[in-house]
N, C-alpha and C. Protein backbone atom coordinates (compact mmCIF):
# COMPACT_ATOMS: atom_id res chain seq x y z
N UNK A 1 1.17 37.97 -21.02
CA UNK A 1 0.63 37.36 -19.83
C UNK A 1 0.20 35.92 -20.07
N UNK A 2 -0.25 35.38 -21.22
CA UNK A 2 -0.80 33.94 -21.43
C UNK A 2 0.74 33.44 -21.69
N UNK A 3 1.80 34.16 -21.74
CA UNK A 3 2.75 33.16 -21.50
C UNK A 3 3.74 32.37 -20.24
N UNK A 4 3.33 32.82 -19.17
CA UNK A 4 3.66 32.04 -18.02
C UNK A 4 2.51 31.03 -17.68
N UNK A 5 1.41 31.70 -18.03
CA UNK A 5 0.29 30.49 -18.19
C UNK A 5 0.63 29.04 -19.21
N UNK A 6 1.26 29.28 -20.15
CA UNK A 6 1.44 28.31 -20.83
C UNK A 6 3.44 27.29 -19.96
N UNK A 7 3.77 28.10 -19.89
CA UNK A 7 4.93 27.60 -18.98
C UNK A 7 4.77 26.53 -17.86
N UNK A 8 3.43 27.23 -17.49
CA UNK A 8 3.37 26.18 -16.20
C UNK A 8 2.67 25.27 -16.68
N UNK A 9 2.04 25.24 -17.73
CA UNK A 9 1.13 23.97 -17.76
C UNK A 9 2.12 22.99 -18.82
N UNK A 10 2.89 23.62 -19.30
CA UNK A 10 3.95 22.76 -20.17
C UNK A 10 4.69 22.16 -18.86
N UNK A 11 5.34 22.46 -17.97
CA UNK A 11 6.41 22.29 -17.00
C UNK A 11 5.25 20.78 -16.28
N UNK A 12 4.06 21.51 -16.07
CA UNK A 12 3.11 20.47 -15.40
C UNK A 12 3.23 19.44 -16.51
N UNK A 13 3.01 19.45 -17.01
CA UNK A 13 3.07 17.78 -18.19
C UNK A 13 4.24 17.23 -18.28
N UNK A 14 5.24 18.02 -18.79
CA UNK A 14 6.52 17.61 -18.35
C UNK A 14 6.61 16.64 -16.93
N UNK A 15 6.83 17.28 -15.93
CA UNK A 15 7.01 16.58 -14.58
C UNK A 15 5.80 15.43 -14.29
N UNK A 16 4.55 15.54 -14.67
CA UNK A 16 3.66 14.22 -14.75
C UNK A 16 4.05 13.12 -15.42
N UNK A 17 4.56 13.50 -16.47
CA UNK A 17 4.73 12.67 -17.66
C UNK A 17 6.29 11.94 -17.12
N UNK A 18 7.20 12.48 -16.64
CA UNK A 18 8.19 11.95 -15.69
C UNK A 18 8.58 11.32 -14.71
N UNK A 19 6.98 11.43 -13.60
CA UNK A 19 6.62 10.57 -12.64
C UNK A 19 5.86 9.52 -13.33
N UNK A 20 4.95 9.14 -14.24
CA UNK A 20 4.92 8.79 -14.73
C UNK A 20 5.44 7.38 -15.53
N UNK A 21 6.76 7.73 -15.94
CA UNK A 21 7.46 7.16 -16.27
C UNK A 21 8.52 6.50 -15.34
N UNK A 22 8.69 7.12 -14.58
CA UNK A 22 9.32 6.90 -12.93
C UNK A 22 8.44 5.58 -12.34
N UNK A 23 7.26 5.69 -12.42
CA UNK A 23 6.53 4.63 -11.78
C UNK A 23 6.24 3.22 -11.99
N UNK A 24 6.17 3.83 -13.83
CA UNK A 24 5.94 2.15 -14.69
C UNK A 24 7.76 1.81 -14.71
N UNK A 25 8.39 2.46 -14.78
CA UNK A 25 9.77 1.75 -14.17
C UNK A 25 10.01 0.99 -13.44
N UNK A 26 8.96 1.29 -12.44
CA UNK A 26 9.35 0.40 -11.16
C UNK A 26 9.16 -0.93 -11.25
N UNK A 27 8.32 -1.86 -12.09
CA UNK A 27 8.26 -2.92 -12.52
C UNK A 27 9.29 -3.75 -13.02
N UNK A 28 9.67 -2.79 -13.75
CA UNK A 28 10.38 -3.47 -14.43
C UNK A 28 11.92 -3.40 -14.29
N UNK A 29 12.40 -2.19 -13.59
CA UNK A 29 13.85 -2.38 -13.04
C UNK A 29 13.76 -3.39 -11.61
N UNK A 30 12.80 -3.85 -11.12
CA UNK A 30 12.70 -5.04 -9.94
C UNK A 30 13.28 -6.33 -10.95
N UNK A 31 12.47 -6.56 -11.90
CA UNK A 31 12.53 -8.11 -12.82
C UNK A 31 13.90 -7.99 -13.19
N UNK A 32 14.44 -6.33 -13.76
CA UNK A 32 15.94 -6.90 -14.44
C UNK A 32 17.23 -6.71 -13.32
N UNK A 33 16.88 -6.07 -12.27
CA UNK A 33 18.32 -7.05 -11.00
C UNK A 33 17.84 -8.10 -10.61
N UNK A 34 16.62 -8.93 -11.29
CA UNK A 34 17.11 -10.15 -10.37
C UNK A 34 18.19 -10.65 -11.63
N UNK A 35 18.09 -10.26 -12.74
CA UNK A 35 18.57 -11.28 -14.08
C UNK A 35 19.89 -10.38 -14.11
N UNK A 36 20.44 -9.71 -12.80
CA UNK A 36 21.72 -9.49 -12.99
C UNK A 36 23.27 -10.38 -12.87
N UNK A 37 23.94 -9.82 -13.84
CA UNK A 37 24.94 -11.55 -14.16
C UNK A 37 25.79 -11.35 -12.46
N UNK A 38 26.04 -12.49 -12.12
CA UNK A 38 26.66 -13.22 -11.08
C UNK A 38 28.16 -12.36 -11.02
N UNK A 39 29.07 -12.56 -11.94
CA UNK A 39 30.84 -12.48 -12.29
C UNK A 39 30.81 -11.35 -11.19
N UNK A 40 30.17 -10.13 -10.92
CA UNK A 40 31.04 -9.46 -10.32
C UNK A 40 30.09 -9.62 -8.74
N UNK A 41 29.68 -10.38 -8.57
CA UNK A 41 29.00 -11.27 -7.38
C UNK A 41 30.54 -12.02 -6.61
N UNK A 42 30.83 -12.85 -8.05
CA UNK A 42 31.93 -14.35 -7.68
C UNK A 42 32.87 -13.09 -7.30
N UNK A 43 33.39 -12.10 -8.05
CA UNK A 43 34.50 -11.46 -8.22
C UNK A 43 34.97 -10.69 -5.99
N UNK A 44 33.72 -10.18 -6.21
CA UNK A 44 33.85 -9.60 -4.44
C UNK A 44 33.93 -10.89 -3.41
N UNK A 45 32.94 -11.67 -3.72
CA UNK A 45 33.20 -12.84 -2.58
C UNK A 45 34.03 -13.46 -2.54
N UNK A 46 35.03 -13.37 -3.94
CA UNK A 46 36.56 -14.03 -3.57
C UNK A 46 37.69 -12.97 -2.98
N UNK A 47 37.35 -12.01 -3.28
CA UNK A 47 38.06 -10.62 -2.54
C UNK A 47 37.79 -10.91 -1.24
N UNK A 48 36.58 -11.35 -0.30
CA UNK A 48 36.22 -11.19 0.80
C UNK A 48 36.15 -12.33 1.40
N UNK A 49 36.76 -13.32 0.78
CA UNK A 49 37.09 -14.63 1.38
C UNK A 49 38.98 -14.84 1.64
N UNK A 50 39.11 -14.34 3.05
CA UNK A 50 40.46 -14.24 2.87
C UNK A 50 41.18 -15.20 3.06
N UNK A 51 40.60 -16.22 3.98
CA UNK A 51 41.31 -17.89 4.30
C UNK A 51 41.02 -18.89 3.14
N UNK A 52 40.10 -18.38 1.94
CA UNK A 52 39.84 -19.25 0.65
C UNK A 52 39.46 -20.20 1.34
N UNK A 53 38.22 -20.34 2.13
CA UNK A 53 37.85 -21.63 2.65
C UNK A 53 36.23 -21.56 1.70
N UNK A 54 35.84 -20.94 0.66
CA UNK A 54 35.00 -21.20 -0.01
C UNK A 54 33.56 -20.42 0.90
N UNK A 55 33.66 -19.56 1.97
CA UNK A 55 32.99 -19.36 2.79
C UNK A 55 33.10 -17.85 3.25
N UNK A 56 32.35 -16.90 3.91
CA UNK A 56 32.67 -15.99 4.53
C UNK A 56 32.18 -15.85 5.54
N UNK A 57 33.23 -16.06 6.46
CA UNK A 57 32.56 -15.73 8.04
C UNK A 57 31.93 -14.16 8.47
N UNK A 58 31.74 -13.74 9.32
CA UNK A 58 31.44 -12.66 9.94
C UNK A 58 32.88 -11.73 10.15
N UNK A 59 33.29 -12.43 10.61
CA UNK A 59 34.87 -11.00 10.41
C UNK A 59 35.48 -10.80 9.18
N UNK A 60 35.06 -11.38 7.81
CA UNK A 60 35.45 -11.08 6.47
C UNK A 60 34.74 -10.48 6.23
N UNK A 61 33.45 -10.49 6.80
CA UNK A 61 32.02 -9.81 5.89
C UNK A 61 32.33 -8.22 6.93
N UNK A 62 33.17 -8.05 8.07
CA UNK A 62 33.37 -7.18 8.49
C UNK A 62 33.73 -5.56 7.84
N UNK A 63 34.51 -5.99 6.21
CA UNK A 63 34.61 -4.96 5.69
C UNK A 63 34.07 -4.07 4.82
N UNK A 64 32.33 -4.91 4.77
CA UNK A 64 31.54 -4.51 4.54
C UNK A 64 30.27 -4.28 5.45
N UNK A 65 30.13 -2.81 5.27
CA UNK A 65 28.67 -2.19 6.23
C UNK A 65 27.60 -2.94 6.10
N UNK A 66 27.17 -2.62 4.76
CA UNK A 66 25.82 -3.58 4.71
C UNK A 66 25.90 -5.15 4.91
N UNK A 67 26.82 -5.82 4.02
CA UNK A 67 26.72 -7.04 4.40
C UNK A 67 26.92 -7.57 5.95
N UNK A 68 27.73 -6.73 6.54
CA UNK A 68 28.34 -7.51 8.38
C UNK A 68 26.77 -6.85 8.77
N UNK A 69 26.11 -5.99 8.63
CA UNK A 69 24.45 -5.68 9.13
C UNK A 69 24.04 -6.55 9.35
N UNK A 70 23.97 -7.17 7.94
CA UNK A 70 23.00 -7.89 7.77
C UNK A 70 23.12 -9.47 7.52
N UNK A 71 24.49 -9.68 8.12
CA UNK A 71 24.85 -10.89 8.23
C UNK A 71 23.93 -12.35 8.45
N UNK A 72 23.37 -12.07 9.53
CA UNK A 72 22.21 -13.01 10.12
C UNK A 72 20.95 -13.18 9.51
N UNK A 73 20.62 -12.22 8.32
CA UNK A 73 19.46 -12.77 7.61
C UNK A 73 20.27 -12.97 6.28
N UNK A 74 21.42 -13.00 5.98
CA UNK A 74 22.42 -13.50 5.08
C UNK A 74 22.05 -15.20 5.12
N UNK A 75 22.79 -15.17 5.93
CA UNK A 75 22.87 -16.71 6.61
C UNK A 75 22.07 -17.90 6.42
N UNK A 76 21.01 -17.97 6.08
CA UNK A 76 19.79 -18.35 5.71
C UNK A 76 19.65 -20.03 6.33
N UNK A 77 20.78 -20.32 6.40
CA UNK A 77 20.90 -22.11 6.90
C UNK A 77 21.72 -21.91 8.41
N UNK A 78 21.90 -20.74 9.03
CA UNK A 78 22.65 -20.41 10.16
C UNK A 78 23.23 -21.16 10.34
N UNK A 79 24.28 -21.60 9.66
CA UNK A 79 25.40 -22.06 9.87
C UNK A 79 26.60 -21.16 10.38
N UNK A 80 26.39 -20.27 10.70
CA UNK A 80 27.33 -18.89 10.84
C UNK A 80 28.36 -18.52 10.00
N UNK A 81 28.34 -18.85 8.63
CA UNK A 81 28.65 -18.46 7.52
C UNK A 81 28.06 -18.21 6.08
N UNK A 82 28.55 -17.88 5.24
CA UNK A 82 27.76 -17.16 4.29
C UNK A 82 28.72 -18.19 3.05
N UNK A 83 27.79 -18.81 2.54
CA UNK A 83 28.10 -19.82 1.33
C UNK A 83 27.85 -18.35 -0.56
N UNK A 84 28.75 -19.06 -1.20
CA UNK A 84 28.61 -17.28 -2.49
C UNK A 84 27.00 -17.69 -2.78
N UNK A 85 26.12 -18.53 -2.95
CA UNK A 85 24.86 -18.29 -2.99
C UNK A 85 23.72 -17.15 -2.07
N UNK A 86 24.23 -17.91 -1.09
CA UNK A 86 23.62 -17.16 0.17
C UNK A 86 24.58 -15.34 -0.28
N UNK A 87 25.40 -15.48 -0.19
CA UNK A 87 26.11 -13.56 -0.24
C UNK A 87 25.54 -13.54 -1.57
N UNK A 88 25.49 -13.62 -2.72
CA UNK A 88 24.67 -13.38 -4.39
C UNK A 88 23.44 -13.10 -3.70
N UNK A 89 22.63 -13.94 -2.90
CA UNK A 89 21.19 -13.27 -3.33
C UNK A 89 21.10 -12.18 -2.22
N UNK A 90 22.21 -12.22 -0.84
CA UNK A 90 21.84 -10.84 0.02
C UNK A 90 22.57 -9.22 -0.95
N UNK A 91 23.55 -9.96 -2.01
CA UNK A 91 23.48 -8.22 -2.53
C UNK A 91 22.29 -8.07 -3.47
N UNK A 92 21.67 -8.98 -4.27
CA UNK A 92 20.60 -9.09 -5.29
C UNK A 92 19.51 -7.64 -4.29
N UNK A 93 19.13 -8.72 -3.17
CA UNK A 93 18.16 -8.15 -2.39
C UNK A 93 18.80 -6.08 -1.45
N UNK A 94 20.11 -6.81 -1.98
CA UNK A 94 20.57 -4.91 -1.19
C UNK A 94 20.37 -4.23 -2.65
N UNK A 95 20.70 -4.78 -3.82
CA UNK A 95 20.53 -3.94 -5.12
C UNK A 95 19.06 -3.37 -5.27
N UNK A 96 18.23 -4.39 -5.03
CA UNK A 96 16.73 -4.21 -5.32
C UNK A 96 16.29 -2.84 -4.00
N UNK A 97 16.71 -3.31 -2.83
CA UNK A 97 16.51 -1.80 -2.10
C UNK A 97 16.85 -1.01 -2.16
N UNK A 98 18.05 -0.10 -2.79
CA UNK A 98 18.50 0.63 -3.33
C UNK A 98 17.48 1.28 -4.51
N UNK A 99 17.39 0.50 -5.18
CA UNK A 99 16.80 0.92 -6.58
C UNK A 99 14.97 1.09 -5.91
N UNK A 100 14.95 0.81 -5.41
CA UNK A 100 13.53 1.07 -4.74
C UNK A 100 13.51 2.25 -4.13
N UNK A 101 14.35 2.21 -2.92
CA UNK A 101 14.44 3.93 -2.30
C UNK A 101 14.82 4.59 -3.53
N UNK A 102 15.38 4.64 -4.40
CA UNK A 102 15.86 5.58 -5.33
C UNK A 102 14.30 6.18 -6.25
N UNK A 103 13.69 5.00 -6.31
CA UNK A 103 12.11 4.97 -7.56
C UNK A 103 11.15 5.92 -6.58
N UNK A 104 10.85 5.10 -5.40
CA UNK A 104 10.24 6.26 -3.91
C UNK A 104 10.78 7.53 -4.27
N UNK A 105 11.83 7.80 -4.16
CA UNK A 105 12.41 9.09 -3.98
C UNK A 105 12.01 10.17 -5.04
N UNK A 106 12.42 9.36 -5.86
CA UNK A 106 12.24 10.47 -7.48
C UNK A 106 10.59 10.54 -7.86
N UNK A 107 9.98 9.19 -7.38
CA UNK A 107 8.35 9.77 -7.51
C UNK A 107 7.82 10.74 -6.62
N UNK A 108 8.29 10.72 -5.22
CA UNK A 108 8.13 11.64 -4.22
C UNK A 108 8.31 13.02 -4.59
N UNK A 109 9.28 13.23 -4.87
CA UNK A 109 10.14 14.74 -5.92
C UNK A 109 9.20 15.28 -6.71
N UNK A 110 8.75 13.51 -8.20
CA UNK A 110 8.11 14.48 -9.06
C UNK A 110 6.68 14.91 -8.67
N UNK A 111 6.05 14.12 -7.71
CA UNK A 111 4.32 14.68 -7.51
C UNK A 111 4.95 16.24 -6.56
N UNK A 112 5.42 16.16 -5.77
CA UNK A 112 5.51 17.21 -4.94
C UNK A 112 5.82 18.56 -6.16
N UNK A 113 6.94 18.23 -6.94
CA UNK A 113 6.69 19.70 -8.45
C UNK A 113 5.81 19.51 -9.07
N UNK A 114 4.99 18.29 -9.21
CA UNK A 114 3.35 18.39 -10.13
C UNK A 114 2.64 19.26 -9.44
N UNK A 115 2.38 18.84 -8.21
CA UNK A 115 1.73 19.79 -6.87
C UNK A 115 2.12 21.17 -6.73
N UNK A 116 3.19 21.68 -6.80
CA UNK A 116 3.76 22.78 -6.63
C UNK A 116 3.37 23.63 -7.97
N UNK A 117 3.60 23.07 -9.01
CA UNK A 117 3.24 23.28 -10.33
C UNK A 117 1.59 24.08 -10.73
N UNK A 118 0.92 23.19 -10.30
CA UNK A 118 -0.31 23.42 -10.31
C UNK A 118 -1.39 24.23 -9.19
N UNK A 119 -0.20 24.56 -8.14
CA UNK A 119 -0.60 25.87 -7.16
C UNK A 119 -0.58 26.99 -7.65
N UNK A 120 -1.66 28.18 -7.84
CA UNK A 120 -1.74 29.25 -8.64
C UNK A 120 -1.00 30.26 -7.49
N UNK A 121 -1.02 29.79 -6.65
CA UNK A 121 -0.41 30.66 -5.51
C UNK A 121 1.33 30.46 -5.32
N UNK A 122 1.99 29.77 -6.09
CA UNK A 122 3.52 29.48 -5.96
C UNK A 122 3.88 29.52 -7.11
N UNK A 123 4.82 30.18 -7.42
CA UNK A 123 5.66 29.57 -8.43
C UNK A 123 6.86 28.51 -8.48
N UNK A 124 6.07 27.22 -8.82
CA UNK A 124 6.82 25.90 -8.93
C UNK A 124 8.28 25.52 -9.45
N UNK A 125 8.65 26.42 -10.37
CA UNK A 125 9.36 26.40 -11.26
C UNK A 125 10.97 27.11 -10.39
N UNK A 126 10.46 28.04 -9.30
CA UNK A 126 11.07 28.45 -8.49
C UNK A 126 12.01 27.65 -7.63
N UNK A 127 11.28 26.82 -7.11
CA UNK A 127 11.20 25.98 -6.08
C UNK A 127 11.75 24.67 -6.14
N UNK A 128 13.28 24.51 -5.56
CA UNK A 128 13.74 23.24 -6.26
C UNK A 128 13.78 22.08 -4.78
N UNK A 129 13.17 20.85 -5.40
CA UNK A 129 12.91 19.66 -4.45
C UNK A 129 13.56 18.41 -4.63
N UNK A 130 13.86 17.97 -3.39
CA UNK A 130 15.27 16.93 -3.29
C UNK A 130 14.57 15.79 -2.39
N UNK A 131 14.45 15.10 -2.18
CA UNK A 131 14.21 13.81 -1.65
C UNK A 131 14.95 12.43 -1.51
N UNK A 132 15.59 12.37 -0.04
CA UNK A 132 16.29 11.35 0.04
C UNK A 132 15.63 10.89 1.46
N UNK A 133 15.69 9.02 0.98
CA UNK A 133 14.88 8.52 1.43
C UNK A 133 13.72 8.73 2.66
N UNK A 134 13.07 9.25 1.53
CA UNK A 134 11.67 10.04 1.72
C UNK A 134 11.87 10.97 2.52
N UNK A 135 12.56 11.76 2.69
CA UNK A 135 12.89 13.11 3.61
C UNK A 135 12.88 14.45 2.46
N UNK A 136 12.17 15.43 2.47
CA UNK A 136 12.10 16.37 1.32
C UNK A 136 13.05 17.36 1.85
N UNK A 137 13.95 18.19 1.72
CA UNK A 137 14.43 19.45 1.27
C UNK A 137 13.41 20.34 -0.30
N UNK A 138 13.27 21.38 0.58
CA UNK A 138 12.94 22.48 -0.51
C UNK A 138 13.35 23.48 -0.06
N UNK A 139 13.84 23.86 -1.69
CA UNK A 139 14.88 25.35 -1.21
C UNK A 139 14.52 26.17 -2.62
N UNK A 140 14.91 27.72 -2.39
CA UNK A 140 14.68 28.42 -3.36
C UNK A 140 14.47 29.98 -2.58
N UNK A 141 13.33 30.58 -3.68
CA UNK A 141 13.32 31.88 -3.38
C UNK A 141 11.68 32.16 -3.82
N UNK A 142 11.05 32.25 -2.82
CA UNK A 142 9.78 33.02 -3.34
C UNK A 142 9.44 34.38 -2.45
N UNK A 143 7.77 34.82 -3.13
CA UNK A 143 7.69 36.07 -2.81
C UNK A 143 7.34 36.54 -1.48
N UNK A 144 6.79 35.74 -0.51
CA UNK A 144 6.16 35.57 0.37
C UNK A 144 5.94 34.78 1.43
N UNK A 145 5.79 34.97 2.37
CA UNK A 145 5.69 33.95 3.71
C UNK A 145 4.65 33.12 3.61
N UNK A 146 3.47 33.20 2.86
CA UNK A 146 2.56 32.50 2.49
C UNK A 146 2.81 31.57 1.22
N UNK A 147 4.09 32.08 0.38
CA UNK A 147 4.20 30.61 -0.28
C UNK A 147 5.34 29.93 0.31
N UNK A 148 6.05 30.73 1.15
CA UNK A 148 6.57 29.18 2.26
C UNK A 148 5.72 28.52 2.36
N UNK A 149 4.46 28.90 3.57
CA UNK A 149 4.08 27.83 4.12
C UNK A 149 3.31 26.88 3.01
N UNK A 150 2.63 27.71 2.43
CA UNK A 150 1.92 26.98 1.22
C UNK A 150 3.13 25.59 0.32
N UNK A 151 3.98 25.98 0.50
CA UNK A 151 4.89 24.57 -0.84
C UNK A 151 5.24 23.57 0.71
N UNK A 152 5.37 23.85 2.06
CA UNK A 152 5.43 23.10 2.87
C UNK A 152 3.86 22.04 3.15
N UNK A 153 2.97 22.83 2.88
CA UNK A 153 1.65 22.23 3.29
C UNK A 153 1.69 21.09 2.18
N UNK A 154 2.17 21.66 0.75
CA UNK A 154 2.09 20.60 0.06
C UNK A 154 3.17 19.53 -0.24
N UNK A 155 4.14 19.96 0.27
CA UNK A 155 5.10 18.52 0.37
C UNK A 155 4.63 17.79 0.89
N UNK A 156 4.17 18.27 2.55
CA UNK A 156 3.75 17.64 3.77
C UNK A 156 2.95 16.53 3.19
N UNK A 157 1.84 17.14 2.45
CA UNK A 157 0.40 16.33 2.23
C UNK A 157 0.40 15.22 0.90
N UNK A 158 1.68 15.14 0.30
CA UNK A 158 2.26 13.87 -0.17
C UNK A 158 2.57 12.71 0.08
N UNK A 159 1.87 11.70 -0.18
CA UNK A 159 2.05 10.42 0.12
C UNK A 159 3.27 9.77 0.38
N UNK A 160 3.82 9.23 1.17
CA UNK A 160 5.14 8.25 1.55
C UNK A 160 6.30 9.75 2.11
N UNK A 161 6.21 10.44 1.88
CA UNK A 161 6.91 11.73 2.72
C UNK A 161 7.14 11.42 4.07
N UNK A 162 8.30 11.08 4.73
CA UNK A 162 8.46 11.14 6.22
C UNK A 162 8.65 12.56 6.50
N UNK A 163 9.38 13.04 6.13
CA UNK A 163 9.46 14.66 6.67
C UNK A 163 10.16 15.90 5.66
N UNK A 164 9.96 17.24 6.20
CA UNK A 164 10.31 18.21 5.00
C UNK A 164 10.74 19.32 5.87
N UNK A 165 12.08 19.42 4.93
CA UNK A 165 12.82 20.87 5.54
C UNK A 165 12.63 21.89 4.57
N UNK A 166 12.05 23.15 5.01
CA UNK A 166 11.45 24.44 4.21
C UNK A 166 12.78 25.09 4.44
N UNK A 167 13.44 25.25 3.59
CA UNK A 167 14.64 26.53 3.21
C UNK A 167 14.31 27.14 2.01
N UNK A 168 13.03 27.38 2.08
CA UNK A 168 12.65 28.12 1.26
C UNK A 168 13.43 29.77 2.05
N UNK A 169 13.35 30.63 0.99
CA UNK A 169 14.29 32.21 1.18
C UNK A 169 12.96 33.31 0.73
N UNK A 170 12.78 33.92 1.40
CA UNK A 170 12.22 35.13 0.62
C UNK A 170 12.65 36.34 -0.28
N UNK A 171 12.44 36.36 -0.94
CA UNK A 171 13.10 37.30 -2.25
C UNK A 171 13.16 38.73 -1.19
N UNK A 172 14.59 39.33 -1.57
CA UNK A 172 14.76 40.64 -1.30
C UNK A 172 15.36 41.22 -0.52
């Protein structure tokens, strides 16, 4: 019996110690895309410059989602084109959001299994949690209708969480 006791409190350090590390990341993967090298910057904006006028209008930037989005805060001198400076720093700034929702996400994940972890009423270990941009899925199998609601109360009550789908299953 003291050995599921020890499981969970190993699993709990584990997953702290992971968010954790998830978090002081976040510092520092911001500083190293900005110091990401240019070449495959030059390499797409000459792909996407199809008249080689040194420029990309709006119907070149068309074959890209994010960039034709976000064309107009591209633009920065509204000239209604996009000079390779101006397109370099709007993917810099799409890289850095990416890697941000991604850091959100996975810290979101790991407190919600720290939390889950440290409920004497759930078994955490059960219970597997997914988070994309900030939206939780939890799915699995527990014993009871009360640790549904219980691993929902505590996703819920996690910081930066927009919302949570319980597919949690009951055993049996």
């Amino acid at each position: 019996m003291h050995q599921p006791d020890m499981t969970r409190a190993s699993a709990t350090v584990l997953i702290l110690a992971l968010a954790l590390a998830v978090i002081s990341l976040n510092a520092s993967a911001f500083g190293a895309l900005s110091d990401l090298p240019t070449d495959s910057n030059e390499a797409e904006f000459k792909l996407l410059d199809a008249n080689h006028d040194g420029f990309l209008s709006h119907e070149e930037t068309g074959q890209d989602a994010l960039l034709s989005s976000g064309f107009n805060t591209a633009d920065r001198n509204h000239d209604g084109k996009l000079s390779e400076d101006e397109f370099s720093e709007e993917r810099r700034a799409g890289q850095q959001a990416l890697v941000k929702s991604f850091l959100e996400d996975s810290t979101i994940t790991a407190r919600i299994k720290a939390d889950l972890l440290k409920d004497n009423g759930i078994r955490g270990l059960a219970i597997s949690v997914q988070t994309h941009r900030r939206q939780v899925i939890l799915s699995g199998f527990v014993d009871n209708e009360q640790q549904v609601n219980r691993a929902y109360e505590i996703a819920t009550s996690v910081s930066g969480v927009l919302s949570v789908k319980n597919s949690l299953l009951l055993k049996g």
